[in-house]
N, C-alpha and C. Protein backbone atom coordinates (compact mmCIF):
# COMPACT_ATOMS: atom_id res chain seq x y z
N UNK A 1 -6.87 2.83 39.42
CA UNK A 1 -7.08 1.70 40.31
C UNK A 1 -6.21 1.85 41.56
N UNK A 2 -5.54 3.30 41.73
CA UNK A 2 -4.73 3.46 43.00
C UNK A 2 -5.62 3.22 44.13
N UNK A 3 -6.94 3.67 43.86
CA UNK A 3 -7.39 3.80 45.18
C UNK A 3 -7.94 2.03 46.30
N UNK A 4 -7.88 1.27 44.83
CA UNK A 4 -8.10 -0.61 45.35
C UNK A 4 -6.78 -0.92 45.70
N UNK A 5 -5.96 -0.41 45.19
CA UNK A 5 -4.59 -0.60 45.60
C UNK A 5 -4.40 -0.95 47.06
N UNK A 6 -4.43 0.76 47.51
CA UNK A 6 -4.36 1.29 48.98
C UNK A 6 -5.28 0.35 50.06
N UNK A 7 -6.30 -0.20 49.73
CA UNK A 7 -7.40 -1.05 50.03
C UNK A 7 -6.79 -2.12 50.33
N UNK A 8 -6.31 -2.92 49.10
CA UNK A 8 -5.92 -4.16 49.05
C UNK A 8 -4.16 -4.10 50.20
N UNK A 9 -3.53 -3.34 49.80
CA UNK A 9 -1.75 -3.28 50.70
C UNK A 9 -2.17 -2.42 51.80
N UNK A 10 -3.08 -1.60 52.65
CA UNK A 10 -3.12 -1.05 53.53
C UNK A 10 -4.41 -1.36 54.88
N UNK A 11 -5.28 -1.56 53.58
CA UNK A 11 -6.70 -1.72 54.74
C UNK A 11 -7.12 -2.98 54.91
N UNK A 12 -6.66 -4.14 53.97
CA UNK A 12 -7.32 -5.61 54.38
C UNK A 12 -6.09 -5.75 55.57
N UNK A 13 -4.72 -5.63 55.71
CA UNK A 13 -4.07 -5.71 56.68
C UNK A 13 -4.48 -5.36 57.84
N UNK A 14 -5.01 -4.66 57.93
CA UNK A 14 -5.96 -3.38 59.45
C UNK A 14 -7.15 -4.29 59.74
N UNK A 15 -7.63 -4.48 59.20
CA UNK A 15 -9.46 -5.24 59.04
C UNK A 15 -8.86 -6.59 60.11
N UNK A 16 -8.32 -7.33 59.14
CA UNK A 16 -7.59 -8.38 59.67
C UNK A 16 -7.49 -8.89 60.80
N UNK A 17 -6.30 -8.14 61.07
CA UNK A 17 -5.73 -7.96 62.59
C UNK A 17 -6.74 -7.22 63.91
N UNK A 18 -8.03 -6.09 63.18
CA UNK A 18 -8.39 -5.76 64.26
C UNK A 18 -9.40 -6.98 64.53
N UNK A 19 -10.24 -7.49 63.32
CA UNK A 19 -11.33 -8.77 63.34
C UNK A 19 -11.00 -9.88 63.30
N UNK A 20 -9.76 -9.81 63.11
CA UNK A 20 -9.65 -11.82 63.45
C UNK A 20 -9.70 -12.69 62.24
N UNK A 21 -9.61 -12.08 60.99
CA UNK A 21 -9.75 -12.76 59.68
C UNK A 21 -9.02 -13.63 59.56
N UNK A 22 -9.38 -14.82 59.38
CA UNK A 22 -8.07 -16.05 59.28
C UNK A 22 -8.52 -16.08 57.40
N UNK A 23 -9.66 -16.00 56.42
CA UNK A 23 -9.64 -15.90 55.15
C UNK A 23 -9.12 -14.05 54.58
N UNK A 24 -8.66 -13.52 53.98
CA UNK A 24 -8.63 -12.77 53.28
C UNK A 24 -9.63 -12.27 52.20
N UNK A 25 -10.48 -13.20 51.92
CA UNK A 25 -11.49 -13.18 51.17
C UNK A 25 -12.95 -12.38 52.26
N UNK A 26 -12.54 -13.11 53.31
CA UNK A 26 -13.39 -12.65 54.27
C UNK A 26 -13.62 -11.57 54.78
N UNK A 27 -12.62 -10.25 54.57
CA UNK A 27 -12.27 -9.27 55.00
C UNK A 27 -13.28 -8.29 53.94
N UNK A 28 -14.39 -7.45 54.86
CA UNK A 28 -15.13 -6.49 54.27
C UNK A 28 -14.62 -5.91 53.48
N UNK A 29 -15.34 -5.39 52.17
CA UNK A 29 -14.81 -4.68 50.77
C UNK A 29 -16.49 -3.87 50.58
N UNK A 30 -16.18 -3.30 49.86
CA UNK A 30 -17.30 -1.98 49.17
C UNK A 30 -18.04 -2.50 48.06
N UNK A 31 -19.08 -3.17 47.78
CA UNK A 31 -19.58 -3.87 46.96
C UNK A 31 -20.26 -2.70 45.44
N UNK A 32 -20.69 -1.80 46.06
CA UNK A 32 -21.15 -0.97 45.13
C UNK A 32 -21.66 0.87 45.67
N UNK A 33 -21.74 1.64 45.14
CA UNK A 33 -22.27 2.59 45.50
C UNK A 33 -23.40 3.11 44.46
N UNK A 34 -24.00 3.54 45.20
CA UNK A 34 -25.84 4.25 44.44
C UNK A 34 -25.77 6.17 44.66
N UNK A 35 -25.89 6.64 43.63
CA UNK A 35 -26.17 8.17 43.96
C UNK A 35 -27.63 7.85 43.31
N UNK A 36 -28.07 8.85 43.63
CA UNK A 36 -29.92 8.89 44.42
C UNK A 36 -30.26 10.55 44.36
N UNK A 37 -31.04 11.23 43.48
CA UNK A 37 -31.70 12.25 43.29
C UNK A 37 -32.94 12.41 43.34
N UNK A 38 -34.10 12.50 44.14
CA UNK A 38 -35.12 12.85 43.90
C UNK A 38 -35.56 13.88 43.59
N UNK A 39 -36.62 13.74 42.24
CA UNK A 39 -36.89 15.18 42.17
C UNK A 39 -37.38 15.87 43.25
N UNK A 40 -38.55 15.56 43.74
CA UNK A 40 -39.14 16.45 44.12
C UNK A 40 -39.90 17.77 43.63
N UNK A 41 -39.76 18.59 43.72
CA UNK A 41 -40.66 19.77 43.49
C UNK A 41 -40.42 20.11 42.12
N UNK A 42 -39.44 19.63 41.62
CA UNK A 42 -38.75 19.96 39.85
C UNK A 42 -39.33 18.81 38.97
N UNK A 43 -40.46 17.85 39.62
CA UNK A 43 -41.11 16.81 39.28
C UNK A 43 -41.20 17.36 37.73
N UNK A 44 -42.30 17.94 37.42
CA UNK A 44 -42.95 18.72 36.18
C UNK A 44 -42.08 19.22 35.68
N UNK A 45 -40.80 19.82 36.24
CA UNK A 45 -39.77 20.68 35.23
C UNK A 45 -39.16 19.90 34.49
N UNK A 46 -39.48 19.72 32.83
CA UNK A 46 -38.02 19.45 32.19
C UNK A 46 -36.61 19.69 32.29
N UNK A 47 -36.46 20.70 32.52
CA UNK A 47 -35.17 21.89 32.10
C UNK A 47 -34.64 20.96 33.88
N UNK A 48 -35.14 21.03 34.84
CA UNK A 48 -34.82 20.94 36.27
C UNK A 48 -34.35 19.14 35.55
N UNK A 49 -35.16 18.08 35.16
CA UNK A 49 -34.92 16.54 35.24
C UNK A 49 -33.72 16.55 34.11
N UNK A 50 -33.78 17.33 33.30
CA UNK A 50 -32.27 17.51 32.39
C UNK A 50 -31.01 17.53 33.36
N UNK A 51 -31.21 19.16 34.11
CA UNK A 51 -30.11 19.05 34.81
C UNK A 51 -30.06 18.43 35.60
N UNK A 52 -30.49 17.32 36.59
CA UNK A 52 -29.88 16.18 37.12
C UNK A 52 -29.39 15.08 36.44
N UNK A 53 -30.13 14.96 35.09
CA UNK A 53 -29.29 13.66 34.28
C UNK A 53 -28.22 13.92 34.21
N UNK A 54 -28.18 15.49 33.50
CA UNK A 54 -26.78 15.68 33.23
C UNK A 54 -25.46 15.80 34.51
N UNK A 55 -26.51 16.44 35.88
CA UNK A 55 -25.50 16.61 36.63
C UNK A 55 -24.94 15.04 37.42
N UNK A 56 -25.65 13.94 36.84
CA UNK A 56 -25.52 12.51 37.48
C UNK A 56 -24.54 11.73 36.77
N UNK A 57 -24.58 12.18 35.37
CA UNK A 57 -23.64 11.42 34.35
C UNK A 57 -22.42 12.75 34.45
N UNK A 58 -22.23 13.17 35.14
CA UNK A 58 -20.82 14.23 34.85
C UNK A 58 -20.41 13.35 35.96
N UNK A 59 -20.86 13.10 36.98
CA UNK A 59 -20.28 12.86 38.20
C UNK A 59 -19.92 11.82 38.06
N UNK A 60 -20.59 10.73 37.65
CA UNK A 60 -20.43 9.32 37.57
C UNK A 60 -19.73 8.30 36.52
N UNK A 61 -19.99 9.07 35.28
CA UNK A 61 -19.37 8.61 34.10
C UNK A 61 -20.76 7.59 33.58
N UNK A 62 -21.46 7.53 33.92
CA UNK A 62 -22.65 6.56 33.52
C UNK A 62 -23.98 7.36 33.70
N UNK A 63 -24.79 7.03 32.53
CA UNK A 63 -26.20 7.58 32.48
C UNK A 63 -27.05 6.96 33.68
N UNK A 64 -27.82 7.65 34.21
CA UNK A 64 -28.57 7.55 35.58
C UNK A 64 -29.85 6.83 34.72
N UNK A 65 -30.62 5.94 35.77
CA UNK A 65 -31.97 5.44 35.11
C UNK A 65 -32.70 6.36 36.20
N UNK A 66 -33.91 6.28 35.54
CA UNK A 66 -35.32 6.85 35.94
C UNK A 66 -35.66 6.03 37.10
N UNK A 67 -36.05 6.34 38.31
CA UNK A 67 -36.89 5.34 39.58
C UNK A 67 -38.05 5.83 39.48
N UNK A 68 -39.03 5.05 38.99
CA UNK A 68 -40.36 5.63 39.35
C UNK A 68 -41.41 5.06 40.59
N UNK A 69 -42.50 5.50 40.32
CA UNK A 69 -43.38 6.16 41.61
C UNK A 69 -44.06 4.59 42.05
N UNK A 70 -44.36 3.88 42.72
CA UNK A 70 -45.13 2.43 42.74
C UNK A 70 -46.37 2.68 43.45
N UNK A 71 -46.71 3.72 44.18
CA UNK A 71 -48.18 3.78 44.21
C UNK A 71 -48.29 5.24 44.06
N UNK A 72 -49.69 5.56 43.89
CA UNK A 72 -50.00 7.00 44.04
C UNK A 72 -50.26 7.52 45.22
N UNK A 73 -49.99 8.45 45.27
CA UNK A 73 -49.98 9.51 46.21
C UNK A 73 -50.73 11.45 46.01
N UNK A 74 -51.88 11.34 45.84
CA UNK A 74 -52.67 12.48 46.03
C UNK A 74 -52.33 13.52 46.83
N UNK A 75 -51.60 13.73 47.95
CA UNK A 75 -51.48 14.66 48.46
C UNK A 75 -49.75 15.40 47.86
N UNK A 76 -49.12 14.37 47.30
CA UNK A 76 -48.36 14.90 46.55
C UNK A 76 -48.31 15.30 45.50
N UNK A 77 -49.37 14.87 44.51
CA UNK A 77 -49.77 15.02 43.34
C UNK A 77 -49.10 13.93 42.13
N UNK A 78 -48.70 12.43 42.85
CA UNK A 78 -48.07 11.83 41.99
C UNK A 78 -48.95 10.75 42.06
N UNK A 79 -48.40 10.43 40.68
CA UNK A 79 -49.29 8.83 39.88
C UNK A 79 -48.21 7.99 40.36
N UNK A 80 -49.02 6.20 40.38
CA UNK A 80 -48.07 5.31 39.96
C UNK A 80 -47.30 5.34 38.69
N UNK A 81 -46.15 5.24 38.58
CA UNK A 81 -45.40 5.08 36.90
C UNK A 81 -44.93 6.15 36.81
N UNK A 82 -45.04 7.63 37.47
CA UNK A 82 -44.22 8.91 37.15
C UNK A 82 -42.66 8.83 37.83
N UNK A 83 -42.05 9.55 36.88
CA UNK A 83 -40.97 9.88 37.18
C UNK A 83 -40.58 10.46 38.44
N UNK A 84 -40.22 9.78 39.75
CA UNK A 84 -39.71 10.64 40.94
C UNK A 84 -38.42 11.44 41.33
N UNK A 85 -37.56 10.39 40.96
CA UNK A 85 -36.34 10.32 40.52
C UNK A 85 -35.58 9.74 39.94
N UNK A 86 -33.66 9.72 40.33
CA UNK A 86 -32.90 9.53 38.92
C UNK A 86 -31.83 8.76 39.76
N UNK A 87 -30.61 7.48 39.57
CA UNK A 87 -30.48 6.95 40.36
C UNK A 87 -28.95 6.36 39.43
N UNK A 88 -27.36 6.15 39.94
CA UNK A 88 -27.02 5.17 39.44
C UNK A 88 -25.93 4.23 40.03
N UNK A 89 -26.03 3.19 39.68
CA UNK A 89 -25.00 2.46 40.56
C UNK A 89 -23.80 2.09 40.06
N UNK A 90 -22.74 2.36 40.64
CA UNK A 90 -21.57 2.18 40.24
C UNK A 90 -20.93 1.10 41.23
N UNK A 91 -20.13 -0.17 40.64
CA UNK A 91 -19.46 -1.17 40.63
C UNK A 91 -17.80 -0.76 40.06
N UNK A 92 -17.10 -1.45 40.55
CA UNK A 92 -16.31 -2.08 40.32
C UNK A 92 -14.96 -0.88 39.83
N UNK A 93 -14.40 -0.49 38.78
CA UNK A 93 -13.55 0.49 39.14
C UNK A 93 -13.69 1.83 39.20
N UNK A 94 -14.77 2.33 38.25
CA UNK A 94 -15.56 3.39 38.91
C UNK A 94 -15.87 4.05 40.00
N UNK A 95 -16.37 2.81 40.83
CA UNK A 95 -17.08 2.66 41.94
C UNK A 95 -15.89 3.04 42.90
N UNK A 96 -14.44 2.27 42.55
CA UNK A 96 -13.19 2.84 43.41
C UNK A 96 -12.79 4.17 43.23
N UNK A 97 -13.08 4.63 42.17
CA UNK A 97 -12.28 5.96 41.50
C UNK A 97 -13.42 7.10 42.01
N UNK A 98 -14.85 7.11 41.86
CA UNK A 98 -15.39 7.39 42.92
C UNK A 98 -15.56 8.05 44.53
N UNK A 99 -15.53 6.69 44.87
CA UNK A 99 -15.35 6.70 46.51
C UNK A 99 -14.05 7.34 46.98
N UNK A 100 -12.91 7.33 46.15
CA UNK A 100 -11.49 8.27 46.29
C UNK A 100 -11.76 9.06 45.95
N UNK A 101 -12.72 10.06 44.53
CA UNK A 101 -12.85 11.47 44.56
C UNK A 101 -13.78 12.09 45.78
N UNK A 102 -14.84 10.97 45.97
CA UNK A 102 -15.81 11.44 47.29
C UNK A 102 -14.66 11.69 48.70
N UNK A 103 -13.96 10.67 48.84
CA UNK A 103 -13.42 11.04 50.23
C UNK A 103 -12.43 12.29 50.41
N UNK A 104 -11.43 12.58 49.06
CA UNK A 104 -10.26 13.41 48.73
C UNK A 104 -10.53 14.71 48.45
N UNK A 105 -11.60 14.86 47.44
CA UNK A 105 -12.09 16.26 46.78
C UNK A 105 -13.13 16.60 47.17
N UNK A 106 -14.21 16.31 47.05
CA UNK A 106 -15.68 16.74 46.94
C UNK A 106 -15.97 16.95 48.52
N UNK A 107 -15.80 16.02 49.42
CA UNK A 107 -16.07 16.12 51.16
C UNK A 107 -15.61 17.21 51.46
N UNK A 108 -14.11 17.24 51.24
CA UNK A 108 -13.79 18.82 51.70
C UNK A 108 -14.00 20.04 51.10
N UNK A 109 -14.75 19.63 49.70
CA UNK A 109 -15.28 20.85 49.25
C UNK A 109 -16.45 21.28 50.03
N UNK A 110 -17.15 20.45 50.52
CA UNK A 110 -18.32 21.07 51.20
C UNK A 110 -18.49 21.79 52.08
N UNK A 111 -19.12 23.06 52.49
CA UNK A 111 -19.15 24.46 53.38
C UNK A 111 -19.37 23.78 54.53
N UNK A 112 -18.96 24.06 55.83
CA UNK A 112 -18.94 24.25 57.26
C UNK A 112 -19.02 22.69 57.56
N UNK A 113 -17.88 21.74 57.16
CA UNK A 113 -17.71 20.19 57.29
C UNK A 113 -17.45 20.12 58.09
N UNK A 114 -18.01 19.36 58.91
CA UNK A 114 -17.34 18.90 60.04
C UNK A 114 -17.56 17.56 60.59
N UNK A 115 -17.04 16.33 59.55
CA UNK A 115 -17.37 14.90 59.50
C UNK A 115 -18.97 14.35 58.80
N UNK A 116 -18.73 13.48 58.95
CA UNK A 116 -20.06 12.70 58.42
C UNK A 116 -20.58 12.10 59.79
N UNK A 117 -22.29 11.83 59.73
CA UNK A 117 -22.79 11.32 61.32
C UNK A 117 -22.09 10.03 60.95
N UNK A 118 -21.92 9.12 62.20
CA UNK A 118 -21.62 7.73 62.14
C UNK A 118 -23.06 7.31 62.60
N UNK A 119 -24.15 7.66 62.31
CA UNK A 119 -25.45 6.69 63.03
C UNK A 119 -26.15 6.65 61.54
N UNK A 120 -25.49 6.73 60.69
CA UNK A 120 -26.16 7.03 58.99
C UNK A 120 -26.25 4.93 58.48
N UNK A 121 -25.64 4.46 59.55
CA UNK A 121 -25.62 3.14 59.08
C UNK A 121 -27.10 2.14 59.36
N UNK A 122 -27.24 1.07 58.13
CA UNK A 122 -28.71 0.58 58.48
C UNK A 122 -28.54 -1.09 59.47
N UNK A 123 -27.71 -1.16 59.70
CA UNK A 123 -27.71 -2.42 60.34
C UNK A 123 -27.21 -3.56 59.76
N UNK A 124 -26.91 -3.19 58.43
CA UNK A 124 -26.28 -4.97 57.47
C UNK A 124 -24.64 -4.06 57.19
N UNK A 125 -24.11 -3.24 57.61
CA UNK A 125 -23.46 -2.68 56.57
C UNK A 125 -23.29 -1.73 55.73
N UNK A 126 -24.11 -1.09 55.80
CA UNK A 126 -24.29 0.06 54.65
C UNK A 126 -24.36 1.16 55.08
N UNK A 127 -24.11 2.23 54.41
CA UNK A 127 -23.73 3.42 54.49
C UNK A 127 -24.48 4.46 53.85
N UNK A 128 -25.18 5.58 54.10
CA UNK A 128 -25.82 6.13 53.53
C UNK A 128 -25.74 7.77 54.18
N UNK A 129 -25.40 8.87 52.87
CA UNK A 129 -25.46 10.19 53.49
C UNK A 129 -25.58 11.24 52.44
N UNK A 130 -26.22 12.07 52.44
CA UNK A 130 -26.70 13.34 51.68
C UNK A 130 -25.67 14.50 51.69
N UNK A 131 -26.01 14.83 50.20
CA UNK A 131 -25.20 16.16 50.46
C UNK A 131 -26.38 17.17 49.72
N UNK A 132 -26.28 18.41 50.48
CA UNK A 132 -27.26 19.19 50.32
C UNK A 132 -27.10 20.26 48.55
N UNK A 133 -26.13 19.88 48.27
CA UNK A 133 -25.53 21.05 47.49
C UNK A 133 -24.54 19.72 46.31
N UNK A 134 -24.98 19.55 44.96
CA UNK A 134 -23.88 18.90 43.79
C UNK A 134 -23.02 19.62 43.57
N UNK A 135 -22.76 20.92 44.06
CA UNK A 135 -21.63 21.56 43.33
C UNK A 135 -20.46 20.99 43.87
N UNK A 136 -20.32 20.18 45.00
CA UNK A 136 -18.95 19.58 46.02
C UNK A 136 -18.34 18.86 44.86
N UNK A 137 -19.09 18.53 43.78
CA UNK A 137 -18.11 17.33 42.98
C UNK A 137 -17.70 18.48 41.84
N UNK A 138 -16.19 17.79 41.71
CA UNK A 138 -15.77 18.67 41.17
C UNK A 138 -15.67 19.23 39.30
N UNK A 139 -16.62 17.94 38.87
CA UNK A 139 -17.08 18.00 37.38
C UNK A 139 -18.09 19.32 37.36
N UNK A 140 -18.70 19.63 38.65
CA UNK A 140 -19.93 20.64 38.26
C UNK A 140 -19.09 21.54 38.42
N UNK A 141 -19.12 22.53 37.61
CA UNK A 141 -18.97 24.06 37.33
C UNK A 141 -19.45 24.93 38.20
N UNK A 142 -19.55 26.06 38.84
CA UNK A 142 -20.78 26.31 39.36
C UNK A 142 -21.18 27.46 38.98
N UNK A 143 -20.37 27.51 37.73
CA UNK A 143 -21.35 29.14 36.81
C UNK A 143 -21.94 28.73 35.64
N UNK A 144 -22.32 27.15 35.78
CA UNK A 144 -22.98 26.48 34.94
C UNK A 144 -24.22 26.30 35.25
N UNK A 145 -24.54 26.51 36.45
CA UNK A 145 -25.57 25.71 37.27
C UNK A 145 -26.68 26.99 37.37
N UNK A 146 -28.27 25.99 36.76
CA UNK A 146 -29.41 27.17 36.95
C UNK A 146 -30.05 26.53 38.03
N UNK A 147 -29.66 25.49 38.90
CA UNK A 147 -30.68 24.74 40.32
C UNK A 147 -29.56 24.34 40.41
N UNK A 148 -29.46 23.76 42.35
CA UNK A 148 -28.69 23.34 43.34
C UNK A 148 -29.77 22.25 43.40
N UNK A 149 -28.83 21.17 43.59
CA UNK A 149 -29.95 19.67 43.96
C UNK A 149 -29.43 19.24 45.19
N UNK A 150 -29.69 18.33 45.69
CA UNK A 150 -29.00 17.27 46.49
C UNK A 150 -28.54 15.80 46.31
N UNK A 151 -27.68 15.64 46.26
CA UNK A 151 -27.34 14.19 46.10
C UNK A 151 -26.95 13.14 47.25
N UNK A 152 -28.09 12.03 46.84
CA UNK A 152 -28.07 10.76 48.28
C UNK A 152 -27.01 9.86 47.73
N UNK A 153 -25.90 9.62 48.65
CA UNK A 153 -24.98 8.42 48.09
C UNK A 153 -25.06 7.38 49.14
N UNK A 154 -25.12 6.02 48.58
CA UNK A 154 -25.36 5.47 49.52
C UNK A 154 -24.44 3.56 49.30
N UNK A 155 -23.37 4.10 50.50
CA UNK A 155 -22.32 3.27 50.27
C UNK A 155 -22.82 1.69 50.68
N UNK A 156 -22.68 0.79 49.85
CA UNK A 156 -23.04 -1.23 50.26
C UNK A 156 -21.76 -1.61 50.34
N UNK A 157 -21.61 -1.93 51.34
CA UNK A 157 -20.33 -3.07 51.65
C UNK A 157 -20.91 -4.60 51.88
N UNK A 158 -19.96 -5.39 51.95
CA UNK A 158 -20.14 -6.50 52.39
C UNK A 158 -19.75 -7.28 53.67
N UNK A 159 -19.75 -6.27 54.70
CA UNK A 159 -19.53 -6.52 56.11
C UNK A 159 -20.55 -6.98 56.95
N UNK A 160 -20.64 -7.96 57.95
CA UNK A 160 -21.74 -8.65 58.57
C UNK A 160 -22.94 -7.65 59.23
N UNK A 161 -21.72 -6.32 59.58
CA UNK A 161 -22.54 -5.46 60.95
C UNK A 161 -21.91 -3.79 60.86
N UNK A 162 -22.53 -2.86 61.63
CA UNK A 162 -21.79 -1.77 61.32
C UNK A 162 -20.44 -1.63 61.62
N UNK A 163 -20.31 -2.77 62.66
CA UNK A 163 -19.01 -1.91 63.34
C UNK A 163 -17.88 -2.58 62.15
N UNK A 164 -18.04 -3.48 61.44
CA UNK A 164 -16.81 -3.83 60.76
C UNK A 164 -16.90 -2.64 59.69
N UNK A 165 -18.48 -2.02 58.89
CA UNK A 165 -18.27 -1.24 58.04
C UNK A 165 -17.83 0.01 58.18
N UNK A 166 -18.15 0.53 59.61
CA UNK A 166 -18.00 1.44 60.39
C UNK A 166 -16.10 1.34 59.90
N UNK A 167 -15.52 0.47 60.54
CA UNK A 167 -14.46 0.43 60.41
C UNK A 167 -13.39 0.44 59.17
N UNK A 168 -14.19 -0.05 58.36
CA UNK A 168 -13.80 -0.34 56.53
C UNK A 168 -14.10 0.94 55.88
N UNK A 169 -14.80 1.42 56.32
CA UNK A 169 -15.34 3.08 55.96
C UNK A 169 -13.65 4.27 56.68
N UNK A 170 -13.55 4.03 57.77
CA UNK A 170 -12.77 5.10 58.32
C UNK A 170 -11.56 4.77 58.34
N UNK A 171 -11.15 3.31 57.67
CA UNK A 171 -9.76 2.88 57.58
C UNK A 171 -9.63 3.45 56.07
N UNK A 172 -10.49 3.55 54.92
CA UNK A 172 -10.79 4.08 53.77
C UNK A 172 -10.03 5.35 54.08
N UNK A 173 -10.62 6.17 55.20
CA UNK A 173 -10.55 7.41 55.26
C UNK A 173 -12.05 8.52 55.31
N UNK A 174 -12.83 7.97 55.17
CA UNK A 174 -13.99 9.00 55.22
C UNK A 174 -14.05 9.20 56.59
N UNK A 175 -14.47 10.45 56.86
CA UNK A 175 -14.29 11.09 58.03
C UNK A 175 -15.39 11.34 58.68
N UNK A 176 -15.96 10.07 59.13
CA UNK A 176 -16.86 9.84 60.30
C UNK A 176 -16.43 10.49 61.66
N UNK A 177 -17.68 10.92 62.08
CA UNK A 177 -17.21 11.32 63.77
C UNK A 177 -17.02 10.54 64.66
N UNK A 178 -16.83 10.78 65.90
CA UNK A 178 -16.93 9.55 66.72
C UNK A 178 -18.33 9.94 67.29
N UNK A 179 -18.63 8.68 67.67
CA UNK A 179 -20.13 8.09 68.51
C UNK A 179 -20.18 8.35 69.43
N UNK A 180 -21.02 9.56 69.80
CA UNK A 180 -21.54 9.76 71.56
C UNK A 180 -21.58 8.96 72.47
């Protein structure tokens, strides 16, 4: 729980003072995070939808649910009700322990880094960014691995607008660029 710690004695102080918080309660926090796998082309593969369960519950500590398909789609070759992808959300201390291995270990594990975009935000708050390659986390092995996936993480705060999450994000420490 070091990493709510640092949150709570370092970053609601910052938030604060830069926004004007007269509640403390009021001060943006990280409500939950979602990792997000689609199959894709490993649709039909067993052996391929194994190794993302498995590579989703190493990472996360929690079994991933199934997202399936809500209409069909013919040119992809999918039914309503099939399996697309694999999905899970993490809350609460997880969710902190997490977002500290994402920002500390796994980011800088990734080849030729050089920040995260800052335009990845949807307009309420939220945060959303891909990594092309699961091996960045550091539960995967990588002389374990018979497929490279990608994993979508996609950070919910509870901030009005980007710029406070924008800000709750890089007072965290994730290493957004700056904005053209």
């Amino acid at each position: 729980m070091a990493f709510k710690a640092f949150y709570n004695q370092e970053v609601i102080p910052k938030l604060r003072e830069e926004f004007g918080f007269k509640n403390p309660n009021a001060v943006p926090t990280v409500k939950s995070i979602v990792l997000n796998v689609g199959l894709g082309s490993g649709l039909k593969d067993s052996k391929f939808i194994e190794t993302v369960e498995n590579t989703l519950t190493r990472i996360s500590g929690q079994k991933p649910v199934n997202t399936k398909a809500r209409k069909s789609i013919a040119g992809f070759k999918i039914r309503e009700g099939n399996v697309v992808g694999m999905k899970v959300t993490l809350r609460g201390a997880r969710m902190w322990d997490f977002l500290e291995k994402l920002i500390k270990v796994s980011l800088p594990r990734v080849r030729d880094f050089r920040g995260l975009s800052g335009q990845s935000f949807d307009g309420q708050g939220n945060y959303s960014m891909g990594l092309k390659e699961h091996i960045a986390f550091p539960e995967i092995r990588s002389d374990e691995i018979e497929q490279i996936h990608g994993v979508q993480v996609t950070i919910s705060t509870s901030s009005e607008n980007d710029d406070q999450a924008r800000s709750l994000l890089t007072h965290l420490g994730l290493p957004l660029k700056k904005q053209e």
